[in-house]
PDB file of N, CA and C in Angstrom:
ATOM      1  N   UNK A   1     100.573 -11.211  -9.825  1.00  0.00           N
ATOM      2  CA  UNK A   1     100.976  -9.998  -9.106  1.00  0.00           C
ATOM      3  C   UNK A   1     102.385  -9.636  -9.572  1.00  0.00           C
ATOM      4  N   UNK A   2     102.136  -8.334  -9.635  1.00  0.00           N
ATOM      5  CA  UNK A   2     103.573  -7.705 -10.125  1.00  0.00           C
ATOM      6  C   UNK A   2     104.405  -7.770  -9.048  1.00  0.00           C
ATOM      7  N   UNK A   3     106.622  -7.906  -9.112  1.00  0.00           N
ATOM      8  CA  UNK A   3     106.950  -7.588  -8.205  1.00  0.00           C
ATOM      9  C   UNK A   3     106.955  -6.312  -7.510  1.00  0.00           C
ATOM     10  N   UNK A   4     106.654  -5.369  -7.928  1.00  0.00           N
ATOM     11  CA  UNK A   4     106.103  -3.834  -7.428  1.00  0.00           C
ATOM     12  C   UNK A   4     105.127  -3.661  -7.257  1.00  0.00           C
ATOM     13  N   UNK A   5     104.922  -3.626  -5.936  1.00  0.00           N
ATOM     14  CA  UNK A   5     103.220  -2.811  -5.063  1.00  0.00           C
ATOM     15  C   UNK A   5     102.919  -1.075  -5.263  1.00  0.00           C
ATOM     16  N   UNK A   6     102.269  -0.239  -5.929  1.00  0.00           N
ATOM     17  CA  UNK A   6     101.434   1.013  -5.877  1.00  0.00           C
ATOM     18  C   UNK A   6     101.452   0.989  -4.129  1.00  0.00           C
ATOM     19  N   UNK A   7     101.452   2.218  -4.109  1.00  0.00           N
ATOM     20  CA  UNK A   7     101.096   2.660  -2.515  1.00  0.00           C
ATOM     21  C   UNK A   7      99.867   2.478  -2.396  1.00  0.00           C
ATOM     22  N   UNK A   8      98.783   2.654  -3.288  1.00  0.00           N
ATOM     23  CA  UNK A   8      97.663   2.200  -2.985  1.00  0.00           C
ATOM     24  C   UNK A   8      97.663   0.382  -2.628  1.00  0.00           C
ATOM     25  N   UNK A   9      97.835  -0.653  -3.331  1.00  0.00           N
ATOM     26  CA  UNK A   9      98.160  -1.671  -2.875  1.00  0.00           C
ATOM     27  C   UNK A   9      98.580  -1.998  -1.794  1.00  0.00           C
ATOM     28  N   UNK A  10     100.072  -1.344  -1.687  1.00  0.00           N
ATOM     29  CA  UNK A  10     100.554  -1.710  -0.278  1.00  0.00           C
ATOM     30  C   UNK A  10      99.319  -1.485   1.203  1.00  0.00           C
ATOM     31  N   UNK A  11      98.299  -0.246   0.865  1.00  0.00           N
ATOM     32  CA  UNK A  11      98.041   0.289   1.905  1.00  0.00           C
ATOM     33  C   UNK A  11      96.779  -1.485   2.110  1.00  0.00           C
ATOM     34  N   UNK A  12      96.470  -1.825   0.957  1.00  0.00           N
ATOM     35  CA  UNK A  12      95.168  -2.664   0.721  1.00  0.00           C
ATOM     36  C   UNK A  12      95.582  -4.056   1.695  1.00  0.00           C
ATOM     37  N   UNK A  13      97.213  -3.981   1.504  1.00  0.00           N
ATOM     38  CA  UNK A  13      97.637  -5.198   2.170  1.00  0.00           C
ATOM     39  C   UNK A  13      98.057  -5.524   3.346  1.00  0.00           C
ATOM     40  N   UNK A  14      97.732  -3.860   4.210  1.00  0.00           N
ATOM     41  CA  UNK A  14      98.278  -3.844   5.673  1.00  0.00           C
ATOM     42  C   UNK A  14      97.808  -5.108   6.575  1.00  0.00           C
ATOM     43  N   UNK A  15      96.578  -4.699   6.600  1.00  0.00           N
ATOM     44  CA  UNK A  15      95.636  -6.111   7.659  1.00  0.00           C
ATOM     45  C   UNK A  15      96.290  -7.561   7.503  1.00  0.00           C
ATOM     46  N   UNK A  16      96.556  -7.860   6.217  1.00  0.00           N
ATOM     47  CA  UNK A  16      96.886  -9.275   5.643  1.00  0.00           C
ATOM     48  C   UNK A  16      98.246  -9.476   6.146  1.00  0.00           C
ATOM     49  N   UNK A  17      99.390  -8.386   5.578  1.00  0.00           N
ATOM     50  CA  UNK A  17     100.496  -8.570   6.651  1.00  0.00           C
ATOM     51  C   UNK A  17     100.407  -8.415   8.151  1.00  0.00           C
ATOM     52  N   UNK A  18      99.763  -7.601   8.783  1.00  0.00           N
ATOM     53  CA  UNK A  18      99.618  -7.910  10.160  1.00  0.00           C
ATOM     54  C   UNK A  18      99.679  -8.968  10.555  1.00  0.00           C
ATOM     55  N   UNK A  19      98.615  -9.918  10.352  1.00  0.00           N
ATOM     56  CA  UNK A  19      98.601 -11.316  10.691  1.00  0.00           C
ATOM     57  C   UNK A  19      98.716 -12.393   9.789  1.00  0.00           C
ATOM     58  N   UNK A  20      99.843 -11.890   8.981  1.00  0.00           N
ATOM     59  CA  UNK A  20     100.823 -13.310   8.374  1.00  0.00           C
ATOM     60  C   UNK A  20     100.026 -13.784   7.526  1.00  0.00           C
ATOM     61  N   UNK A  21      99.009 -13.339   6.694  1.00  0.00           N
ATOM     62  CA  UNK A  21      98.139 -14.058   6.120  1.00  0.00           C
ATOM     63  C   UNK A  21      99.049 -13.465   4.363  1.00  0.00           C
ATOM     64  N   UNK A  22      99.902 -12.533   4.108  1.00  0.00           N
ATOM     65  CA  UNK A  22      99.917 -12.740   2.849  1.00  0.00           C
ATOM     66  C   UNK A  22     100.958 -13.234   2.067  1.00  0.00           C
ATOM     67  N   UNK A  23     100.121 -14.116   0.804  1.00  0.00           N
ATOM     68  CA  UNK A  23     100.906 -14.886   0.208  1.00  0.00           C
ATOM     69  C   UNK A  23     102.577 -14.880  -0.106  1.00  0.00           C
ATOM     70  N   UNK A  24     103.309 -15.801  -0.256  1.00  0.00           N
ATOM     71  CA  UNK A  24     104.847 -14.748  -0.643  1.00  0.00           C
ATOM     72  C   UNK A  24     104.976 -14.305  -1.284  1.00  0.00           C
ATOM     73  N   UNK A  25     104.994 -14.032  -2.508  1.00  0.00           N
ATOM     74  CA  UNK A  25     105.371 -13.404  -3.738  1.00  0.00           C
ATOM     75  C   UNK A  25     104.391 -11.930  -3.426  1.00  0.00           C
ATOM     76  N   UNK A  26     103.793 -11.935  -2.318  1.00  0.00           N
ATOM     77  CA  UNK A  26     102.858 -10.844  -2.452  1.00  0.00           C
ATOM     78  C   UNK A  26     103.949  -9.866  -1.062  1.00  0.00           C
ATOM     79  N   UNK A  27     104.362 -11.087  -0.052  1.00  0.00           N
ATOM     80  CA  UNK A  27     105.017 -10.509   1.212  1.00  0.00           C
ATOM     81  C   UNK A  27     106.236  -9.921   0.819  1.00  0.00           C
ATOM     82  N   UNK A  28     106.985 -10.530  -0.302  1.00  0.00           N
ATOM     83  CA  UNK A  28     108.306  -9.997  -1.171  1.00  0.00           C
ATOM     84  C   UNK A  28     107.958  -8.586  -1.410  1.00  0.00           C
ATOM     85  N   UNK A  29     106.753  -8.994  -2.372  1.00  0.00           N
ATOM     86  CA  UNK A  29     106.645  -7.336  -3.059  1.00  0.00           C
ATOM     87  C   UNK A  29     106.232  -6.011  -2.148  1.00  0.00           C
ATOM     88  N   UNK A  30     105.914  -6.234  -1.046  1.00  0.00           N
ATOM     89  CA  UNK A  30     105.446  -5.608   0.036  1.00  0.00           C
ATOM     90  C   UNK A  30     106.506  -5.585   0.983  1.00  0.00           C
ATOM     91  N   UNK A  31     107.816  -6.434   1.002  1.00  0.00           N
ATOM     92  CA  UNK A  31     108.540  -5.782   2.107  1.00  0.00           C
ATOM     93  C   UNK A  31     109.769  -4.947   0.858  1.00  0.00           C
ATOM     94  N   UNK A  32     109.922  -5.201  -0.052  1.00  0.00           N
ATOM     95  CA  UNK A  32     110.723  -4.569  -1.100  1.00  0.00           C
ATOM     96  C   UNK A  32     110.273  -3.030  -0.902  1.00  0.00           C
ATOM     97  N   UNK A  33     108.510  -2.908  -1.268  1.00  0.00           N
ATOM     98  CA  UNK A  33     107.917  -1.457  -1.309  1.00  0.00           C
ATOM     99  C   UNK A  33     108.404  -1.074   0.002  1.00  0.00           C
ATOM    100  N   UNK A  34     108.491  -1.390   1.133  1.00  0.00           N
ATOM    101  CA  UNK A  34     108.567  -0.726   2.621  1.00  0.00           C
ATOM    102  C   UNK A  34     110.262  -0.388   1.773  1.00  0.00           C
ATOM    103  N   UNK A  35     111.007  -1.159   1.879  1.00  0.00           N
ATOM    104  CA  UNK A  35     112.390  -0.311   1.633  1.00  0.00           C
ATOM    105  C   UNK A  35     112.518   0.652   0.783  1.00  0.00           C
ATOM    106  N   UNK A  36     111.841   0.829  -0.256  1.00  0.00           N
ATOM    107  CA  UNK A  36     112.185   1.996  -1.672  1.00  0.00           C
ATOM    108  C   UNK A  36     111.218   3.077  -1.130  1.00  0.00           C
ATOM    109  N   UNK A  37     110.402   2.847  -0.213  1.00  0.00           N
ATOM    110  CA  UNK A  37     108.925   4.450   0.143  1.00  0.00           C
ATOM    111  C   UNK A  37     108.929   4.639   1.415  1.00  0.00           C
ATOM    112  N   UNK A  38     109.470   5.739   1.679  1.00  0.00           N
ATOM    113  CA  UNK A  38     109.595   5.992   3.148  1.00  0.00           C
ATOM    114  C   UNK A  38     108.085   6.404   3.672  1.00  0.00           C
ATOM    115  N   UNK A  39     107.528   7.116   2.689  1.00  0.00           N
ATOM    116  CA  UNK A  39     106.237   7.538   3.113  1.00  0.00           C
ATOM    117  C   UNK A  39     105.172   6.190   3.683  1.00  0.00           C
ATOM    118  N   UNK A  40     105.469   4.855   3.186  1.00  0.00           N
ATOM    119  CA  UNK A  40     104.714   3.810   3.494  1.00  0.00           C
ATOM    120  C   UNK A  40     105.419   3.400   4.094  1.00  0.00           C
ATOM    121  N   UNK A  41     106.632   3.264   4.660  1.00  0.00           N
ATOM    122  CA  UNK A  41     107.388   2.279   5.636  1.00  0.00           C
ATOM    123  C   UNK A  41     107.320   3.649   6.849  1.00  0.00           C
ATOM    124  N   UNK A  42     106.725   4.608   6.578  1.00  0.00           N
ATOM    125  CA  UNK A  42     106.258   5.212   8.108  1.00  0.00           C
ATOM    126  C   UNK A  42     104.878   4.851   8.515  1.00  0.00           C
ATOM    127  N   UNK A  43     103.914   5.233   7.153  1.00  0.00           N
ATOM    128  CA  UNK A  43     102.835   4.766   7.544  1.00  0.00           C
ATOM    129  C   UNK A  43     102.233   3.263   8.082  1.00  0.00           C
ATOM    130  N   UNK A  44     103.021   1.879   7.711  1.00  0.00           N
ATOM    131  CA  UNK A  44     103.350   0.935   8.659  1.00  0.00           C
ATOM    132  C   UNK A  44     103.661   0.988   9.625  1.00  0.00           C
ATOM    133  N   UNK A  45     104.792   2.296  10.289  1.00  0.00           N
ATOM    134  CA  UNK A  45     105.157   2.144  11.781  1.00  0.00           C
ATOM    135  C   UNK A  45     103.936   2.632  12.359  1.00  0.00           C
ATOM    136  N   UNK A  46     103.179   3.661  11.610  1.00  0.00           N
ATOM    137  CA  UNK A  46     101.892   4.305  12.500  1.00  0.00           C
ATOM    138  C   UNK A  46     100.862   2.954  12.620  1.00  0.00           C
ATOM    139  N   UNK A  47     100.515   2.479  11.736  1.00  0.00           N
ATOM    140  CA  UNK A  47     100.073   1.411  11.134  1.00  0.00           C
ATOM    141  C   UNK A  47     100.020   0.136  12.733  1.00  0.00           C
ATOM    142  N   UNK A  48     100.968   0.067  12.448  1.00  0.00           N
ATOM    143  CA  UNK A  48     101.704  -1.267  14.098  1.00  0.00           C
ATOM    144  C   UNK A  48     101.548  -0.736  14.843  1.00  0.00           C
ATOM    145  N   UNK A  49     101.884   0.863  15.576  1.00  0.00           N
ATOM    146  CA  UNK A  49     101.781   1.296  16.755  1.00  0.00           C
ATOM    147  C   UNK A  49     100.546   1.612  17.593  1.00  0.00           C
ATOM    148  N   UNK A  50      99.380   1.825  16.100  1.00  0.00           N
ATOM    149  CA  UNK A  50      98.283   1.732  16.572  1.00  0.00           C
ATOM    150  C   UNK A  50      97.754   0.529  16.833  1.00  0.00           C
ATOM    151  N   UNK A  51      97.811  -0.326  16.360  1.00  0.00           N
ATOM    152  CA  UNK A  51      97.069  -2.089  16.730  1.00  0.00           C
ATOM    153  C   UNK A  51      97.890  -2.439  17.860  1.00  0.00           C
ATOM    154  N   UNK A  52      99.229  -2.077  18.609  1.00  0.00           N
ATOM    155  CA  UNK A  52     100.152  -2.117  19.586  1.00  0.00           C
ATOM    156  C   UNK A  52      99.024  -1.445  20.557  1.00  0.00           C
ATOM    157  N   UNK A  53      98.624  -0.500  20.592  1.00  0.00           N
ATOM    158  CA  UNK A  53      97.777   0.367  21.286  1.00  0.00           C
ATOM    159  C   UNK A  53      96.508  -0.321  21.517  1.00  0.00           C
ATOM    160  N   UNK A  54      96.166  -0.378  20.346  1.00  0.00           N
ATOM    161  CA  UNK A  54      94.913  -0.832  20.536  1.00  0.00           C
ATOM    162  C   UNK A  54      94.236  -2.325  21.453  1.00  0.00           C
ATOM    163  N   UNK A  55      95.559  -3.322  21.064  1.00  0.00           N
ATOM    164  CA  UNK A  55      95.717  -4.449  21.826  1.00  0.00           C
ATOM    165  C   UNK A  55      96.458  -4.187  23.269  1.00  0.00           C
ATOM    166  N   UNK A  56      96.172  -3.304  23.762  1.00  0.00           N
ATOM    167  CA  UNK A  56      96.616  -2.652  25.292  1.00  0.00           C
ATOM    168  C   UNK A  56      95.562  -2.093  25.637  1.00  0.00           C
ATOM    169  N   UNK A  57      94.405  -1.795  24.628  1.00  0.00           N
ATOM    170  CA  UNK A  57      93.263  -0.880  25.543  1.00  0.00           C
ATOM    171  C   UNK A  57      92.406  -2.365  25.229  1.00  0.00           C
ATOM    172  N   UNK A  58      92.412  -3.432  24.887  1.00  0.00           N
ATOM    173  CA  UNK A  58      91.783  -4.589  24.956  1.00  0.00           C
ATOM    174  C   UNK A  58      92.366  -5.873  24.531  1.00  0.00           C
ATOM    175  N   UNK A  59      93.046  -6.329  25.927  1.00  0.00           N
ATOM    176  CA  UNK A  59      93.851  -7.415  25.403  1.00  0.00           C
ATOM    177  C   UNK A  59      92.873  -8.537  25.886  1.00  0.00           C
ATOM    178  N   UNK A  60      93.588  -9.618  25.685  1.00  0.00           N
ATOM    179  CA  UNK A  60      93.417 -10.764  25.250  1.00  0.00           C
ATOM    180  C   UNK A  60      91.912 -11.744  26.216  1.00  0.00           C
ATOM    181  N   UNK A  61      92.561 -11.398  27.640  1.00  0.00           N
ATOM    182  CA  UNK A  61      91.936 -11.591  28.585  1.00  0.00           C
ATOM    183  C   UNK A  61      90.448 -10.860  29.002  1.00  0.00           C
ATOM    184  N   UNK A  62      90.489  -9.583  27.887  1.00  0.00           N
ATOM    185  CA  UNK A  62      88.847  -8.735  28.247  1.00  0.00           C
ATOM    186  C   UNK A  62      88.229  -9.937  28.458  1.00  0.00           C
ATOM    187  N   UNK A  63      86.919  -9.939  29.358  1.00  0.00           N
ATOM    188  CA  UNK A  63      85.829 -11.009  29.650  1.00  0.00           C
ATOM    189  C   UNK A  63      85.120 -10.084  28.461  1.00  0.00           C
ATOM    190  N   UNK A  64      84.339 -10.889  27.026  1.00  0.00           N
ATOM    191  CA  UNK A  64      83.104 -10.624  26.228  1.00  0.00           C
ATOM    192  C   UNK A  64      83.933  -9.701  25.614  1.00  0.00           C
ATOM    193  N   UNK A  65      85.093 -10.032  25.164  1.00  0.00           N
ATOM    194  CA  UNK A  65      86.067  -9.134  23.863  1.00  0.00           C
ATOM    195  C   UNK A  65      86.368 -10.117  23.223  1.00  0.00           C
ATOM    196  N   UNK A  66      86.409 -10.076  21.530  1.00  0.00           N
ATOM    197  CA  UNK A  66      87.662 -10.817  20.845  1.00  0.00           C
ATOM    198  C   UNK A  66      88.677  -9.785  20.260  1.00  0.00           C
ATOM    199  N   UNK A  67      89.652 -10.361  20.911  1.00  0.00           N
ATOM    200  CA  UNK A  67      90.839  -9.070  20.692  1.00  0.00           C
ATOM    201  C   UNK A  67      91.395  -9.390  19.251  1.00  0.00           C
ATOM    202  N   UNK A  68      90.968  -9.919  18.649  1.00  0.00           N
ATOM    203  CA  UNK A  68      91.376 -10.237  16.835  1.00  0.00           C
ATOM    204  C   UNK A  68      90.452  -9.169  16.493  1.00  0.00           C
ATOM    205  N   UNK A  69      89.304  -9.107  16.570  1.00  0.00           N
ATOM    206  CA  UNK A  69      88.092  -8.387  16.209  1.00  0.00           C
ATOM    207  C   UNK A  69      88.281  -7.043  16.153  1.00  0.00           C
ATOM    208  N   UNK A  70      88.411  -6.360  17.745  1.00  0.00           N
ATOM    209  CA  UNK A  70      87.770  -5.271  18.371  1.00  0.00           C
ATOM    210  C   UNK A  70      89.278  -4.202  17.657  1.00  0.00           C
ATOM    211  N   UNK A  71      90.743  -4.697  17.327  1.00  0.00           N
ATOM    212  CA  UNK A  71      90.855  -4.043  16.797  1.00  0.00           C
ATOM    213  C   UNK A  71      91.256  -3.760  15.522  1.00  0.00           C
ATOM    214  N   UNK A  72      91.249  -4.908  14.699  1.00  0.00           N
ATOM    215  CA  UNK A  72      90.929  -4.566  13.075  1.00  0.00           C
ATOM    216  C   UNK A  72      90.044  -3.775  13.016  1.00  0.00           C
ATOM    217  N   UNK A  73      88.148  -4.009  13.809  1.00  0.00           N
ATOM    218  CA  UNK A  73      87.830  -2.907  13.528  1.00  0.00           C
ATOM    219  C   UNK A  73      87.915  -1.459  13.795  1.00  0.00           C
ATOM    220  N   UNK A  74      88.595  -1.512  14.514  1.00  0.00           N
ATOM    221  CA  UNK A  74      88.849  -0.116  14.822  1.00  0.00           C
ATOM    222  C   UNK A  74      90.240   0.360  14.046  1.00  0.00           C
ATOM    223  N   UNK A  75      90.882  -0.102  13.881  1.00  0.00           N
ATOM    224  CA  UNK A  75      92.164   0.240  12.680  1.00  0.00           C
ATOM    225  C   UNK A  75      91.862   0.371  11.365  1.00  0.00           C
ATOM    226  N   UNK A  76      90.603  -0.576  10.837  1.00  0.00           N
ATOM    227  CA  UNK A  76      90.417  -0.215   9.545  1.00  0.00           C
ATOM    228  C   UNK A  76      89.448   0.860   9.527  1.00  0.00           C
ATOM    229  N   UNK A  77      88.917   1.552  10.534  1.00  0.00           N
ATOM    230  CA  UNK A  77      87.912   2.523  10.685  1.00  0.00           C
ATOM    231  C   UNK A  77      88.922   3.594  10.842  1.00  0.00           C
ATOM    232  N   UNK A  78      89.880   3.635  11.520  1.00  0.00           N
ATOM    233  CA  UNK A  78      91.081   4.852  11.733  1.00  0.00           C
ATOM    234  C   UNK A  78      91.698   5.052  10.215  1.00  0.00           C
ATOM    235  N   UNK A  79      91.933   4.431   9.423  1.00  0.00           N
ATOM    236  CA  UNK A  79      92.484   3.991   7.915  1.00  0.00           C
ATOM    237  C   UNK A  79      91.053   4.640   7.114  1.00  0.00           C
ATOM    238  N   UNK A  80      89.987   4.429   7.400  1.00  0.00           N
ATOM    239  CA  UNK A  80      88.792   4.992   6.208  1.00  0.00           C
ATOM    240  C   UNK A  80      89.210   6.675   6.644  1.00  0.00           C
ATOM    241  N   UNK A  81      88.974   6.685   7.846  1.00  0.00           N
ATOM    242  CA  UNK A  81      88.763   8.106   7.983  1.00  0.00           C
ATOM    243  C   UNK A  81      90.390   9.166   7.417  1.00  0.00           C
ATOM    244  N   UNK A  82      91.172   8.487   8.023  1.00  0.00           N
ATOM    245  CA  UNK A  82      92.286   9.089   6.898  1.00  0.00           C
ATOM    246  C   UNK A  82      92.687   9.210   5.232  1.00  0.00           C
ATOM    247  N   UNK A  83      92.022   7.892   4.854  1.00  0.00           N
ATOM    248  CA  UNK A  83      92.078   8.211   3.302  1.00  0.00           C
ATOM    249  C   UNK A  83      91.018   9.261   3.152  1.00  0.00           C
ATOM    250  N   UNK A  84      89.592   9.390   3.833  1.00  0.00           N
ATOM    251  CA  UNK A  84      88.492  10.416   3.566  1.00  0.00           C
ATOM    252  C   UNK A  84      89.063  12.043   4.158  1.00  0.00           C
ATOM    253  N   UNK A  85      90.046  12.584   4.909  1.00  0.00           N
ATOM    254  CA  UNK A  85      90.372  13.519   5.428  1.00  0.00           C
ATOM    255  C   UNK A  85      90.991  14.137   3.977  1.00  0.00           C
TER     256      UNK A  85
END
C-alpha cells in the first residue's frame, strides 16, 4: 500500500476504521488523507454522525438486535445509495 489513499480508497476503508480493524500503515495513510481532503474529512464527520445515530435508534441493549450488525448495514446501504445518486 501506497502512503497516499485515492478518495475512492479512503471511502473503501471507512467501516474498517470505524472499528479499529485497519492495519497501520493503512491507518497512517488514511488519517494523513483526512488532513490534506477536506471533502473526505467531512464526509467522515457525516460518516460517524450517522453510525452515532444509528447506534441511538438501536443500542446495545435492543432485546433480538445486534447493534454491530443492524448498523453497518444500514450505513453501508446509506453509502451505496449515495455513490448511485
Amino acid at each position: 500500500m501506497s502512503e497516499h489513499l485515492s478518495c475512492r480508497e479512503f471511502i473503501d476503508f471507512l467501516s474498517a476504521h470505524a472499528d479499529g480493524s485497519l492495519p497501520a500503515d493503512i491507518a497512517k495513510a488514511f488519517e494523513a488523507h483526512i488532513e490534506h481532503c477536506p471533502p473526505c474529512k467531512d464526509y467522515l464527520g457525516s460518516f460517524e454522525h450517522t453510525v452515532g445515530l444509528l447506534h441511538n435508534l438501536c443500542p446495545p441493549e435492543a432485546e433480538g438486535t445486534d447493534a454491530e450488525e443492524v448498523p453497518e448495514g444500514l450505513v453501508r446501504a446509506i453509502l451505496a445509495a449515495r455513490r448511485d445518486a
